[in-house]
PDB file of N, CA and C in Angstrom:
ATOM      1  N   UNK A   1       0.323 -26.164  14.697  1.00  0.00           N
ATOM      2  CA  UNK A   1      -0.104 -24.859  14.228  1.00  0.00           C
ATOM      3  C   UNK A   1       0.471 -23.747  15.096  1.00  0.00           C
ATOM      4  N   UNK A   2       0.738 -23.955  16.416  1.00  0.00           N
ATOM      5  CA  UNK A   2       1.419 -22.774  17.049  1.00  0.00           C
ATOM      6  C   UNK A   2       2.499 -22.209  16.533  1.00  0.00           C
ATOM      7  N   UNK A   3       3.448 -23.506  16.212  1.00  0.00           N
ATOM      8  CA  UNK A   3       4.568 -23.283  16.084  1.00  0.00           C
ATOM      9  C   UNK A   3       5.242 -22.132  14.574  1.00  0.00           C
ATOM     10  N   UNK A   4       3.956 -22.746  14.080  1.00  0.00           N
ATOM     11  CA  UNK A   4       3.303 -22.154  12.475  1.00  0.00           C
ATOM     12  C   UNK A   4       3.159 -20.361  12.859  1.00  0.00           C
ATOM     13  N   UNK A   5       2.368 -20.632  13.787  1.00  0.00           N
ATOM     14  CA  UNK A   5       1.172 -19.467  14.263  1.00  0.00           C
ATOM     15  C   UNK A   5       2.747 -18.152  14.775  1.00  0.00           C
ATOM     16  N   UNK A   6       3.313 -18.545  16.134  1.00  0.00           N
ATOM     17  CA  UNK A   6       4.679 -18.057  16.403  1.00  0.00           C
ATOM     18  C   UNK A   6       5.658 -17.972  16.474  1.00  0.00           C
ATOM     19  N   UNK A   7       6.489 -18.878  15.137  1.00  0.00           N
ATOM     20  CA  UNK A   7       7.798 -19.269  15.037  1.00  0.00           C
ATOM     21  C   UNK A   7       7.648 -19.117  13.417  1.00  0.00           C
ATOM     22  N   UNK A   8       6.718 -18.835  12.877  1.00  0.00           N
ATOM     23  CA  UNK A   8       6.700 -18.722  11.124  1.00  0.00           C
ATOM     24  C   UNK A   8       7.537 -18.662  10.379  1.00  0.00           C
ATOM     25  N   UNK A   9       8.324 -19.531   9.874  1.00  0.00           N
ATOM     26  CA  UNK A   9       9.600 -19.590   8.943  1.00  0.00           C
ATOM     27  C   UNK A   9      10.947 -20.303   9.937  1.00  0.00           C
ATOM     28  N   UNK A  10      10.662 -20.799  10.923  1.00  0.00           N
ATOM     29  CA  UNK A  10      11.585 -21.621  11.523  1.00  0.00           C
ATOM     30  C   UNK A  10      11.130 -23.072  11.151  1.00  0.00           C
ATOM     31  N   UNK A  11      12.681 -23.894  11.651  1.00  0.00           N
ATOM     32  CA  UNK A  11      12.174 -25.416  11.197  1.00  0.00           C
ATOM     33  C   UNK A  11      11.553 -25.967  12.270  1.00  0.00           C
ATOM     34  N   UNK A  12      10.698 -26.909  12.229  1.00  0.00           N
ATOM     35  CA  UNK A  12       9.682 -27.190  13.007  1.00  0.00           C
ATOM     36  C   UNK A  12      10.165 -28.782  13.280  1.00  0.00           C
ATOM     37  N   UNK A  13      10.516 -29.536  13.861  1.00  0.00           N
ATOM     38  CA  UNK A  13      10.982 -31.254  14.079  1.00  0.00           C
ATOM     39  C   UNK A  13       9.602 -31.775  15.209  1.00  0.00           C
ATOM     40  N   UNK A  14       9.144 -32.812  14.402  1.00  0.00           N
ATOM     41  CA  UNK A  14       7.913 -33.501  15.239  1.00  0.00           C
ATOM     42  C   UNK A  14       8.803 -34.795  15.333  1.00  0.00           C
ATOM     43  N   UNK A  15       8.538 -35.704  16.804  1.00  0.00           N
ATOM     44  CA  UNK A  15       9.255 -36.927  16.928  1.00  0.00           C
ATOM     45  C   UNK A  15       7.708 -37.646  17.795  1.00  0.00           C
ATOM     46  N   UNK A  16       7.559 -39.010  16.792  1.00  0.00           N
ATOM     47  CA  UNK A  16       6.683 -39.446  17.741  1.00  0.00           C
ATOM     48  C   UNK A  16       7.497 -40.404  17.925  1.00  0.00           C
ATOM     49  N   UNK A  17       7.219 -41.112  18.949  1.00  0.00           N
ATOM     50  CA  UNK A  17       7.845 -42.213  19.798  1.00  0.00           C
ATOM     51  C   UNK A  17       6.905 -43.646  20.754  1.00  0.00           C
ATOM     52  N   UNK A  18       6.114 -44.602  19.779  1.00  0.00           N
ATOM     53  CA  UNK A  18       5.136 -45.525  20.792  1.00  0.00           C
ATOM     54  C   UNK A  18       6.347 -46.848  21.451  1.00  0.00           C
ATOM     55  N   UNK A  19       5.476 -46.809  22.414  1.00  0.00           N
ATOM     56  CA  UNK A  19       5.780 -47.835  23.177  1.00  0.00           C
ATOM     57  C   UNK A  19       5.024 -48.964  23.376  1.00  0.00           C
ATOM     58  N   UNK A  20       5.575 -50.434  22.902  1.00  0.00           N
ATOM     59  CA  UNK A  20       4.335 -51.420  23.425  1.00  0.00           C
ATOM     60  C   UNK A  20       3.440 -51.403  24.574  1.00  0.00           C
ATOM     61  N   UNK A  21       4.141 -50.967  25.532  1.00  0.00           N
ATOM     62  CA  UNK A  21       3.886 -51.624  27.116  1.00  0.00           C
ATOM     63  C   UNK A  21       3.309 -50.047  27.756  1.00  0.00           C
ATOM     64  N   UNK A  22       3.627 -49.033  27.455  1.00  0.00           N
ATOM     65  CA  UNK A  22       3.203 -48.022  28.441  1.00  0.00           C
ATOM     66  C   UNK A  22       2.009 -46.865  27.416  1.00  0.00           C
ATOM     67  N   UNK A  23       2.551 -46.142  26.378  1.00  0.00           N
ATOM     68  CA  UNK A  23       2.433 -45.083  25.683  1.00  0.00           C
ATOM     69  C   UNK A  23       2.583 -44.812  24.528  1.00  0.00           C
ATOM     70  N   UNK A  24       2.808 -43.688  24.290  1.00  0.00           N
ATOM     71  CA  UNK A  24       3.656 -42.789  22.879  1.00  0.00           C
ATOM     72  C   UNK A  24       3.643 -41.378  23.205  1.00  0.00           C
ATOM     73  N   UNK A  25       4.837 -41.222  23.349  1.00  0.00           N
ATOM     74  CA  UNK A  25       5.999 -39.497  23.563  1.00  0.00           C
ATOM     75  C   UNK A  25       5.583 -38.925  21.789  1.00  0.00           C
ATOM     76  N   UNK A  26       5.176 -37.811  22.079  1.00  0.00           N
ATOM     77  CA  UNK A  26       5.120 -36.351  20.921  1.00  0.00           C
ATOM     78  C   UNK A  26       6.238 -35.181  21.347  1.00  0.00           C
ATOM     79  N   UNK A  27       6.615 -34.993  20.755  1.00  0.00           N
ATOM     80  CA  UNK A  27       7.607 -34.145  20.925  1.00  0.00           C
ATOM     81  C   UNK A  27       7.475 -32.882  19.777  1.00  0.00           C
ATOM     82  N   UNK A  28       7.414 -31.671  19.569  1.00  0.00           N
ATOM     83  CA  UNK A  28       7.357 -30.856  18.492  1.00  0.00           C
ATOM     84  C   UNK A  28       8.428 -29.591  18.943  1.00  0.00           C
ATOM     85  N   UNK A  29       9.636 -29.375  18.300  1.00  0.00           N
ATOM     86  CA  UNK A  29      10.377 -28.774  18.515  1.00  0.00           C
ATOM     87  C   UNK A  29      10.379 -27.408  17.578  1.00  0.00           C
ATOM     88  N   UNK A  30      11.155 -26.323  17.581  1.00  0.00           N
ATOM     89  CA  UNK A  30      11.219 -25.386  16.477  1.00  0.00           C
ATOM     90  C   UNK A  30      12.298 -24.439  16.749  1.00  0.00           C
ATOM     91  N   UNK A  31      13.165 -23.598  16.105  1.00  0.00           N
ATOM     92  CA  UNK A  31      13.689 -22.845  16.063  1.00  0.00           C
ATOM     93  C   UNK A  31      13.156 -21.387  17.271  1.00  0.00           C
ATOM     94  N   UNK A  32      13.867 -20.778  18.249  1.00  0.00           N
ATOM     95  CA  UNK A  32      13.601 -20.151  18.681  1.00  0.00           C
ATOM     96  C   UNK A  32      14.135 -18.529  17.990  1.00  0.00           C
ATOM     97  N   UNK A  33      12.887 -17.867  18.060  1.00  0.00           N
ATOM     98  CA  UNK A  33      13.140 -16.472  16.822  1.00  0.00           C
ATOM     99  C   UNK A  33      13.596 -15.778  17.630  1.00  0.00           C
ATOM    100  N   UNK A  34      14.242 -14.879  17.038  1.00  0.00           N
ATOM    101  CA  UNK A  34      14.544 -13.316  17.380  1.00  0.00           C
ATOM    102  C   UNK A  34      13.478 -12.354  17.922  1.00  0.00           C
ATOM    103  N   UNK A  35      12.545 -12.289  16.921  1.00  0.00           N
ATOM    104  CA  UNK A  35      10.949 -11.434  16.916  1.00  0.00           C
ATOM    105  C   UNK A  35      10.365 -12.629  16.752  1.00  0.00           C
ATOM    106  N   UNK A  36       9.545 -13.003  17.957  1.00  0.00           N
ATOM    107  CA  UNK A  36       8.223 -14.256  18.235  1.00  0.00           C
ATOM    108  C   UNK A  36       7.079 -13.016  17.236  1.00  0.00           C
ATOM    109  N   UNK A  37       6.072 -13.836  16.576  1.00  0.00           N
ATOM    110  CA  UNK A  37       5.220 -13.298  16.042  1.00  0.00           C
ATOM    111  C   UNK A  37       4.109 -13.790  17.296  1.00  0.00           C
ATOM    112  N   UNK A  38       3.344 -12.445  17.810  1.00  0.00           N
ATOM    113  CA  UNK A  38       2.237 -13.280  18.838  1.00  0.00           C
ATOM    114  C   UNK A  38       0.620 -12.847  18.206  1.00  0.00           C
ATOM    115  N   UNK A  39      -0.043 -13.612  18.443  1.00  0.00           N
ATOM    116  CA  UNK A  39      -1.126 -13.569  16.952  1.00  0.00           C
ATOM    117  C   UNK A  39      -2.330 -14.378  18.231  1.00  0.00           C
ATOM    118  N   UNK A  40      -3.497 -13.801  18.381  1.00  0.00           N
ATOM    119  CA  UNK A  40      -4.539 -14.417  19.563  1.00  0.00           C
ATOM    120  C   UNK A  40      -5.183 -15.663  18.061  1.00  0.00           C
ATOM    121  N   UNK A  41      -5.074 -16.547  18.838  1.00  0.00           N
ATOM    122  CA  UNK A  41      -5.658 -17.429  18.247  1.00  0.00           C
ATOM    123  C   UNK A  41      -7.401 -18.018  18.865  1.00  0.00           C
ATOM    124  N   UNK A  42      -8.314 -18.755  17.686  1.00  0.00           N
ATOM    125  CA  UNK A  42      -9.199 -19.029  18.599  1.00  0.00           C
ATOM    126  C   UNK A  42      -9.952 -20.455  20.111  1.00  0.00           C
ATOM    127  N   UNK A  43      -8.207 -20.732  20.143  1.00  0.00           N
ATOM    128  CA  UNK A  43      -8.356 -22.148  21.114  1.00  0.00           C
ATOM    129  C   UNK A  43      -7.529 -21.267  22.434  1.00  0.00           C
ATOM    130  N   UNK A  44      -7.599 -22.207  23.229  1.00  0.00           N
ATOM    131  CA  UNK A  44      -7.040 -22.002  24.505  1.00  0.00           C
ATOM    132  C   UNK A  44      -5.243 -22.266  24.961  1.00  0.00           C
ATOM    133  N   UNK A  45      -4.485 -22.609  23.507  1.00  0.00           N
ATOM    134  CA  UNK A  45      -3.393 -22.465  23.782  1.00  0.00           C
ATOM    135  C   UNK A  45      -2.800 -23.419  24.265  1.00  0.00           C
ATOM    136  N   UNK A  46      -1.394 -23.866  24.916  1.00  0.00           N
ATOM    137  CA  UNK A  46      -0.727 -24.362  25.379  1.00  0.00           C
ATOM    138  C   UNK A  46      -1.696 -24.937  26.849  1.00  0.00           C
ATOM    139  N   UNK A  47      -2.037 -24.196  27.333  1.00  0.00           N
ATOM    140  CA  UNK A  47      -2.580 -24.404  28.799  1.00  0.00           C
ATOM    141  C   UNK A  47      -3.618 -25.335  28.247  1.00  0.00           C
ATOM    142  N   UNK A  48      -4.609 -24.884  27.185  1.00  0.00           N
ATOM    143  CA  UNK A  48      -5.708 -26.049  26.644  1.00  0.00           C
ATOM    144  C   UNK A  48      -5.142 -26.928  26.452  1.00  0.00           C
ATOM    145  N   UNK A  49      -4.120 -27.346  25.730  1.00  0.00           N
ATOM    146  CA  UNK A  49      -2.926 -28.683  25.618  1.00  0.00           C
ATOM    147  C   UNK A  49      -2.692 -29.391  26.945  1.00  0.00           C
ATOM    148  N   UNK A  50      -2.227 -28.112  27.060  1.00  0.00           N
ATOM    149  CA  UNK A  50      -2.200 -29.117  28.709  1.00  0.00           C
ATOM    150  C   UNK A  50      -3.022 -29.880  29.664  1.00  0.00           C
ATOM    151  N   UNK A  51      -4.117 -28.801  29.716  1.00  0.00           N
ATOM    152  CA  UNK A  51      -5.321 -29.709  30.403  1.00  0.00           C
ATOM    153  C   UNK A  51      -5.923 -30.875  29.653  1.00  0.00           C
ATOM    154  N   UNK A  52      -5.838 -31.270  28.400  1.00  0.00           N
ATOM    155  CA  UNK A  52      -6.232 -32.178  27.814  1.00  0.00           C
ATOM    156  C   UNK A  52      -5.476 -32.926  28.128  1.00  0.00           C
ATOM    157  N   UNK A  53      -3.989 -32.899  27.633  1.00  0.00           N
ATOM    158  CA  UNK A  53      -3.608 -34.310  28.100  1.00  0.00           C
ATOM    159  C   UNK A  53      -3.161 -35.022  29.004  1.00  0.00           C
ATOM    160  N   UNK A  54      -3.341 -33.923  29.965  1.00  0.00           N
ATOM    161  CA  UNK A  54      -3.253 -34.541  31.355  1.00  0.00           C
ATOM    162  C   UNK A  54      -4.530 -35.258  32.204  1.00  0.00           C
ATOM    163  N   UNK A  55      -5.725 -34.649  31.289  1.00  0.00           N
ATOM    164  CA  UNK A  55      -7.172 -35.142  31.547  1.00  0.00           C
ATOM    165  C   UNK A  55      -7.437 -36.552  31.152  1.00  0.00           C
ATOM    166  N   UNK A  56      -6.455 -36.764  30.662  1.00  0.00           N
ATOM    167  CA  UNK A  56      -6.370 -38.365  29.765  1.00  0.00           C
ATOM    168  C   UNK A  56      -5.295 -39.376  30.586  1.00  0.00           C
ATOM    169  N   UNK A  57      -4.866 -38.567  31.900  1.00  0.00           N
ATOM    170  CA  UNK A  57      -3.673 -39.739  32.741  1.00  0.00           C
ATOM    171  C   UNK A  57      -2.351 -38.890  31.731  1.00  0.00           C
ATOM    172  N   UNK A  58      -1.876 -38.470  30.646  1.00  0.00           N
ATOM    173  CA  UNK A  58      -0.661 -38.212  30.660  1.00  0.00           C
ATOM    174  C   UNK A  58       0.065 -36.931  31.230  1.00  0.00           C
ATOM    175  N   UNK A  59       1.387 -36.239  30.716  1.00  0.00           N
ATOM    176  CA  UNK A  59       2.087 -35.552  31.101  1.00  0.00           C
ATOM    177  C   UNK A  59       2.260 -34.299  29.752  1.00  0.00           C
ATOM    178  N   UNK A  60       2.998 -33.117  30.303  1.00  0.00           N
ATOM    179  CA  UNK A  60       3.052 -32.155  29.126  1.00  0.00           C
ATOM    180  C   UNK A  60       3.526 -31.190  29.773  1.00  0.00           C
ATOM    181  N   UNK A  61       4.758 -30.962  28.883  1.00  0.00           N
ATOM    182  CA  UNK A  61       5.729 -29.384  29.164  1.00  0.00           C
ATOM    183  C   UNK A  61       5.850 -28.514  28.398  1.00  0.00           C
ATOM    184  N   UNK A  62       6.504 -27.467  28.205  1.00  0.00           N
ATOM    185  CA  UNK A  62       6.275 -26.370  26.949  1.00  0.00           C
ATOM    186  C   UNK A  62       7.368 -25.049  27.666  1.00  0.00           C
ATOM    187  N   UNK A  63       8.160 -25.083  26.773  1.00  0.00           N
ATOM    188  CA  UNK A  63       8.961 -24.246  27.396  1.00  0.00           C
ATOM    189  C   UNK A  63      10.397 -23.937  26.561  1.00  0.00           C
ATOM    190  N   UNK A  64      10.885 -22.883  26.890  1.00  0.00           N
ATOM    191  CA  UNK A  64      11.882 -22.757  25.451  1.00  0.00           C
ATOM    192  C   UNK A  64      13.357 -23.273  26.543  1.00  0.00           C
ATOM    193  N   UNK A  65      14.125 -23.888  25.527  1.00  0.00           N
ATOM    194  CA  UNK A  65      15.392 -24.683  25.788  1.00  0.00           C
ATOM    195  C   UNK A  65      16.720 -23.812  24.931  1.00  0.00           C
ATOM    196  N   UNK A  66      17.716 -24.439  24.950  1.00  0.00           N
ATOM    197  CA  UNK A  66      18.617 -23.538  24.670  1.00  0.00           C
ATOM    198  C   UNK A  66      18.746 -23.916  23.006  1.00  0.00           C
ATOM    199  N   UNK A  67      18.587 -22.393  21.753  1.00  0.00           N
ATOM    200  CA  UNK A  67      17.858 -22.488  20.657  1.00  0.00           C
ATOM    201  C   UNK A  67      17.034 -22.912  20.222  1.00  0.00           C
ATOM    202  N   UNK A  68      15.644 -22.947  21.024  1.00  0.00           N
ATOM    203  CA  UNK A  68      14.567 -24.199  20.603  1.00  0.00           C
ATOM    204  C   UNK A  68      13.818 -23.955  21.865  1.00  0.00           C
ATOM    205  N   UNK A  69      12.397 -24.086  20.894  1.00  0.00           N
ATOM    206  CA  UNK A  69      10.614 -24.166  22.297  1.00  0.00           C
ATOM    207  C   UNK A  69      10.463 -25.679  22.071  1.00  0.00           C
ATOM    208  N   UNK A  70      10.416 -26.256  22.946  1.00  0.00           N
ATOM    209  CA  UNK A  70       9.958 -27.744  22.977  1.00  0.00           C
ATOM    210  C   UNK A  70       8.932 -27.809  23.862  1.00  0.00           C
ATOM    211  N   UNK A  71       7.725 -28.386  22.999  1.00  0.00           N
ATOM    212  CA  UNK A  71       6.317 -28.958  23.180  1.00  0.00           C
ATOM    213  C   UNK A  71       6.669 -30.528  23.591  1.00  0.00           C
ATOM    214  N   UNK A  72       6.464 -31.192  24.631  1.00  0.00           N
ATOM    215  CA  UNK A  72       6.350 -32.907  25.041  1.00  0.00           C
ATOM    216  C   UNK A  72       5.520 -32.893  25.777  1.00  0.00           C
ATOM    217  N   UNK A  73       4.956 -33.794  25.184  1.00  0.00           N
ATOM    218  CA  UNK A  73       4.242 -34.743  26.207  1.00  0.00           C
ATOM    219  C   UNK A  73       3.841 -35.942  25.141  1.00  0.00           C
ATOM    220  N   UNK A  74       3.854 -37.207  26.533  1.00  0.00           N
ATOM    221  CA  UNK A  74       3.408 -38.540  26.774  1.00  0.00           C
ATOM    222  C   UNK A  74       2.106 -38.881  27.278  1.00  0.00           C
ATOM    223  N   UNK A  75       1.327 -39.548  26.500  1.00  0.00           N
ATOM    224  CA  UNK A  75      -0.415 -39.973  26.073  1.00  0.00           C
ATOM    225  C   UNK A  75      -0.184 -41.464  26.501  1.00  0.00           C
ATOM    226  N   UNK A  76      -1.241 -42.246  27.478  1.00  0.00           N
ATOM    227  CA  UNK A  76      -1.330 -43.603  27.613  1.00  0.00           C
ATOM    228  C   UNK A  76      -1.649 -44.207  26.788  1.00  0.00           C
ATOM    229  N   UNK A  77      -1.756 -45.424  26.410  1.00  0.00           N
ATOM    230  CA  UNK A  77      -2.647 -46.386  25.812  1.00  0.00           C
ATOM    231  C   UNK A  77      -3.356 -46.718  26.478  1.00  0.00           C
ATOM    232  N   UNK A  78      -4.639 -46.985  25.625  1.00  0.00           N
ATOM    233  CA  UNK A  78      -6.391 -47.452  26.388  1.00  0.00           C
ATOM    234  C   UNK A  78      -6.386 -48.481  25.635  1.00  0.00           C
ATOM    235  N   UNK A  79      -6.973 -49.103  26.334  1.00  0.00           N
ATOM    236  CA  UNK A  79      -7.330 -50.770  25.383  1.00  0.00           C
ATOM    237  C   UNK A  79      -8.906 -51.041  26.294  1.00  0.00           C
TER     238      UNK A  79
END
């Protein structure tokens, strides 16, 4: 929904990726705009992302790359 929320009309690429033995990598990529639309939403954002899934043992970055904001992070498996 962010990407929805501030990239509106760019293409959006989700890659999930599990692993037997360790995890599964999320990845959500998008077109980086010209004019970002910035719009207060009612959650805590990227940083709320973050503290969640790092509250769970994984990892998480967010940050714009060259043409493109890439959202990753890697979630453990619980058994």
């Amino acid at each position: 929904t962010n990407a929805q929320k501030h990239a509106n009309g760019s293409t959006i690429r989700v890659t999930v990726h599990g692993s037997d033995q360790t995890g599964v990598r999320v990845d959500v990529r998008n077109q980086l705009m010209r004019q970002p639309v910035f719009e207060h939403g009612s959650g805590t954002g990227l940083a709320g992302l973050a503290e969640q899934v790092r509250g769970v043992g994984g990892t998480f970055t967010a940050g714009a790359q060259p043409g493109e904001f890439v959202v990753a992070c890697w979630l453990p498996w619980y058994s």
